[in-house]
C-alpha atoms as a PDB file:
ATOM      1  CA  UNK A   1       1.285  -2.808   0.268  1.00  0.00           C
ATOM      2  CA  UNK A   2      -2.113  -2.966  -0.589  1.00  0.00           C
ATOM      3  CA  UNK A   3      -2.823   0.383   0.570  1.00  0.00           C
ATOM      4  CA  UNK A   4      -0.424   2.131  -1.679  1.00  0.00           C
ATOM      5  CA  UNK A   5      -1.135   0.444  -4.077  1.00  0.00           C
ATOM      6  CA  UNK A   6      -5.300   1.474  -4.051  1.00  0.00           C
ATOM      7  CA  UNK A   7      -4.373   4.878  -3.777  1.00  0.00           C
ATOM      8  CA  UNK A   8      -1.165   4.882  -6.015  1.00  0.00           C
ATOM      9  CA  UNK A   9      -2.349   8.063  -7.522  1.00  0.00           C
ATOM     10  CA  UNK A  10      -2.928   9.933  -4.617  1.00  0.00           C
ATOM     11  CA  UNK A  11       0.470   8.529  -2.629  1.00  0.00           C
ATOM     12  CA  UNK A  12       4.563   9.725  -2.656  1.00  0.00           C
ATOM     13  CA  UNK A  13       6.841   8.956   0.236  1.00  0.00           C
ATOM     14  CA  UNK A  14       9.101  11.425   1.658  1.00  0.00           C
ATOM     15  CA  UNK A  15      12.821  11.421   1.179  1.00  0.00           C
ATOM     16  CA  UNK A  16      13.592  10.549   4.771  1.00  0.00           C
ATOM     17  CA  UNK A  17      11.317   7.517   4.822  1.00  0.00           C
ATOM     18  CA  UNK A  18      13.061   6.366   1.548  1.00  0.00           C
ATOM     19  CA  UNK A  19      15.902   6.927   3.605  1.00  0.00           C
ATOM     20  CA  UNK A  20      14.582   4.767   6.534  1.00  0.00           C
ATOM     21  CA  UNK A  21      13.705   2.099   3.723  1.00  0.00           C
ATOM     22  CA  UNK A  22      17.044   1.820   1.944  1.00  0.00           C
ATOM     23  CA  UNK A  23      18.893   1.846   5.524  1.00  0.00           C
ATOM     24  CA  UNK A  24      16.847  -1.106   6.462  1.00  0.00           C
ATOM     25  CA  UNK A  25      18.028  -3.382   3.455  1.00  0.00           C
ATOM     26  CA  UNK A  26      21.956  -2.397   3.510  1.00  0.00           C
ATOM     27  CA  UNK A  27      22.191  -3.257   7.141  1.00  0.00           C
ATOM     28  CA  UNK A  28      20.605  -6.805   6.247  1.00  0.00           C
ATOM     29  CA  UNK A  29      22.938  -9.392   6.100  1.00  0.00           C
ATOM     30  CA  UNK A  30      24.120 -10.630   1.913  1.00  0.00           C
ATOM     31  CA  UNK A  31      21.523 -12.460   0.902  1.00  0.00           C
ATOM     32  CA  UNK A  32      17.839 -13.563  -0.983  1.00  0.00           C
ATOM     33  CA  UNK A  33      16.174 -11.426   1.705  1.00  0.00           C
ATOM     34  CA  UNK A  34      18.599  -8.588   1.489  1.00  0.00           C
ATOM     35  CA  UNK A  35      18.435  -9.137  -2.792  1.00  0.00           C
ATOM     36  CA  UNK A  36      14.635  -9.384  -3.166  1.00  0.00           C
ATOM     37  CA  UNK A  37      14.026  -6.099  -0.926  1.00  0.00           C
ATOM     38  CA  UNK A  38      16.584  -4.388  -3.066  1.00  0.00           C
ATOM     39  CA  UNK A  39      15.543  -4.748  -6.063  1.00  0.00           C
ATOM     40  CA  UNK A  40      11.234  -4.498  -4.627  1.00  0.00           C
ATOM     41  CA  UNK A  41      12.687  -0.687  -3.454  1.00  0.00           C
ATOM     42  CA  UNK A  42      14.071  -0.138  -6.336  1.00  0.00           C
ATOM     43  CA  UNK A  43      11.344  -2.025  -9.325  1.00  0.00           C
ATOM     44  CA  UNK A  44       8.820  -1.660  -7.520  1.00  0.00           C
ATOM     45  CA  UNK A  45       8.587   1.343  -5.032  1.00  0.00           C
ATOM     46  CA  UNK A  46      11.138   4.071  -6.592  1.00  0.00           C
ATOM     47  CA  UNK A  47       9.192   3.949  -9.751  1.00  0.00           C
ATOM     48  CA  UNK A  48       5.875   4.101  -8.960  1.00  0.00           C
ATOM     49  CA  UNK A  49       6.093   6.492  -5.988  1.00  0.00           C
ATOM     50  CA  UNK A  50       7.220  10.234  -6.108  1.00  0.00           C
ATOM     51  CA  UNK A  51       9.981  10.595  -3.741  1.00  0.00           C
ATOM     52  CA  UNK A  52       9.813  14.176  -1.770  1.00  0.00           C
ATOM     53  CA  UNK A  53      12.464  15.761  -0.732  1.00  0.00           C
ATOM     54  CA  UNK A  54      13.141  17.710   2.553  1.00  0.00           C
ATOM     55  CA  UNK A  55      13.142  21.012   1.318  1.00  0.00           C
ATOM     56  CA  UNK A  56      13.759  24.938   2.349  1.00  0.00           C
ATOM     57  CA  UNK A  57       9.619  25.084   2.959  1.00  0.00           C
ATOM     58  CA  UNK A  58       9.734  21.946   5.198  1.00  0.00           C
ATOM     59  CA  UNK A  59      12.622  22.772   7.021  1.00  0.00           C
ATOM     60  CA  UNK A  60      11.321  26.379   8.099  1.00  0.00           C
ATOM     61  CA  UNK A  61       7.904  24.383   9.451  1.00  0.00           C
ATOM     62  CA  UNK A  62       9.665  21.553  10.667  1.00  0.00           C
ATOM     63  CA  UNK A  63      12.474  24.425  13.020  1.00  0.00           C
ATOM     64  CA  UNK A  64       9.272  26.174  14.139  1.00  0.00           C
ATOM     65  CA  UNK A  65       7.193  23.171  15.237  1.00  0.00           C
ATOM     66  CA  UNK A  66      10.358  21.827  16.871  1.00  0.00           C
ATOM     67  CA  UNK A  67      11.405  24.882  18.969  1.00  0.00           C
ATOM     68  CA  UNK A  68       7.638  25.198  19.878  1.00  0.00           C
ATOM     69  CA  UNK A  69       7.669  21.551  20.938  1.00  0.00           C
ATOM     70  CA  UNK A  70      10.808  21.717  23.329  1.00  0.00           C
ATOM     71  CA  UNK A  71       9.476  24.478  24.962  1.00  0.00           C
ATOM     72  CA  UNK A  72       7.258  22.778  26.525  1.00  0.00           C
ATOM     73  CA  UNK A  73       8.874  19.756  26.900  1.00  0.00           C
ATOM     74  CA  UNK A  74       7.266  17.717  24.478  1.00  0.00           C
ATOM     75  CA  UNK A  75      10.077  16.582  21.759  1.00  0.00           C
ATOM     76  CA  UNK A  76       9.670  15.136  18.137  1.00  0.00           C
ATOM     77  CA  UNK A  77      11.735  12.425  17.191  1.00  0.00           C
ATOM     78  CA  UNK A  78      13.806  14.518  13.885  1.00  0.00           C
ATOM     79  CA  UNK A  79      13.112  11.963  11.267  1.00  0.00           C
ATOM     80  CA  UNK A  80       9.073  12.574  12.289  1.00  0.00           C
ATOM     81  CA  UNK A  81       9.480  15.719  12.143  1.00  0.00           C
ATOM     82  CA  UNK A  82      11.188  15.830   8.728  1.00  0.00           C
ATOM     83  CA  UNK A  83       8.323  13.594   7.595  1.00  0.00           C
ATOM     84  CA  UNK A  84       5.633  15.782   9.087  1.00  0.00           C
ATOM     85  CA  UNK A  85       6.720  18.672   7.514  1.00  0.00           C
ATOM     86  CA  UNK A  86       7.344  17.321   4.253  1.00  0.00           C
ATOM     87  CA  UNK A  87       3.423  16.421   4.385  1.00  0.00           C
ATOM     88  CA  UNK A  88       2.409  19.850   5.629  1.00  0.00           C
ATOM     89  CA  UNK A  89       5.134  21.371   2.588  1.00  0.00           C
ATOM     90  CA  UNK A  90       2.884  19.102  -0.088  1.00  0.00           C
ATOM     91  CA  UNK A  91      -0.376  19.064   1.954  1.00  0.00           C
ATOM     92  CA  UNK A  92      -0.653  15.528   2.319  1.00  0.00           C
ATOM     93  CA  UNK A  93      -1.304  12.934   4.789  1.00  0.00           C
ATOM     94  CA  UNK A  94       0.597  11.093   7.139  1.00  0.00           C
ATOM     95  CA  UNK A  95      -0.006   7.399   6.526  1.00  0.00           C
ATOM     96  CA  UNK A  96       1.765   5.382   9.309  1.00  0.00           C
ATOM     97  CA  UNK A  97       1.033   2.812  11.768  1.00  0.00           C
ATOM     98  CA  UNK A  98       2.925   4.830  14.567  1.00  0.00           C
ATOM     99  CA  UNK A  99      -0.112   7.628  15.150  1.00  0.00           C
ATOM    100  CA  UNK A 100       1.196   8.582  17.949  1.00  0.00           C
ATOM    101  CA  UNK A 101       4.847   9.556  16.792  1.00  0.00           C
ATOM    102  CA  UNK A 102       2.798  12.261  14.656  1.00  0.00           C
ATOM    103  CA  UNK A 103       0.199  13.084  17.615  1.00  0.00           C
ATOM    104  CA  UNK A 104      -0.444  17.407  18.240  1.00  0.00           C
ATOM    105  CA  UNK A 105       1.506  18.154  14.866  1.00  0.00           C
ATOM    106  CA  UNK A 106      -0.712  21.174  14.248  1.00  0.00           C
ATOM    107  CA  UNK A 107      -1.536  21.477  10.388  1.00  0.00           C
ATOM    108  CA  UNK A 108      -1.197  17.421   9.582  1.00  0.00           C
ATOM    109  CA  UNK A 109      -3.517  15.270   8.760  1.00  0.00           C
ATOM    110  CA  UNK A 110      -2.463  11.785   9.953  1.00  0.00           C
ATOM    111  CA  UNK A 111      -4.049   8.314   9.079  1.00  0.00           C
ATOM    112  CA  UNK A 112      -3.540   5.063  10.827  1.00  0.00           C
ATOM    113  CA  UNK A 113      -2.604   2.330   7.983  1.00  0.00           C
ATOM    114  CA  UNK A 114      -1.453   0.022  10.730  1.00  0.00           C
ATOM    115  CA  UNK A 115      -4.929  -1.056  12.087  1.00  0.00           C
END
C-alpha cells in the first residue's frame, strides 16, 4: 500500500478490481481477518480512491481489442480487459504486478508495482 498511497493523487481503481477486492473478503471465512479487510476496503480504500466504472467508452475499446485479439488467437482474460479499457477510457496507467496479463494492449501504459 505504500504505492498508492505516494501517489494518492494521481491513483483510482477500476470498478472491476473493486469488484475483485470485495469478492476476495466475502468468500473469507467469519472472522478478524475477514472483519479487518472489510472495514480497510471500506475506511480506508473506498474513500480515498475514485472508483471507475466500466462504462459505454470502455466497453466499445474493450469489444474491439477483444475481437482483434481472438483473431489471432491471442485471448484476454475479460476482467483484464475491462480493467485495460477502463485505463485507456481515463488515460491512466495500469499498475499491477501481473505485466504480463496486460502485455500488447495497444494504447496502455502499464507499470509493474509488483517488483
Amino acid at each position: 500500500m505504500e504505492r498508492p498511497a505516494a501517489h494518492r493523487d494521481a491513483c483510482a481503481i477500476a470498478s472491476v478490481t473493486w469488484h475483485e477486492a470485495l469478492y476476495g473478503v466475502a468468500r473469507l471465512p467469519q472472522g478478524a481477518r475477514r472483519g479487518a479487510l472489510h472495514r480497510y476496503l471500506h475506511d480506508v480504500v473506498a474513500p480515498s480512491l475514485p472508483i471507475l466504472p466500466y462504462d459505454d467508452a470502455a466497453a466499445a475499446w474493450h469489444a474491439g481489442v477483444r475481437a482483434a485479439r481472438e483473431r489471432v488467437g491471442r485471448r484476454l482474460a475479460f476482467a483484464d480487459g475491462q480493467i485495460a479499457a477502463i485505463a485507456h477510457a481515463h488515460d491512466l496507467v495500469v499498475a499491477t504486478a501481473n505485466v504480463s496479463d496486460f502485455e500488447g494492449l495497444e494504447g496502455v501504459v502499464v507499470e509493474n508495482w509488483g517488483a
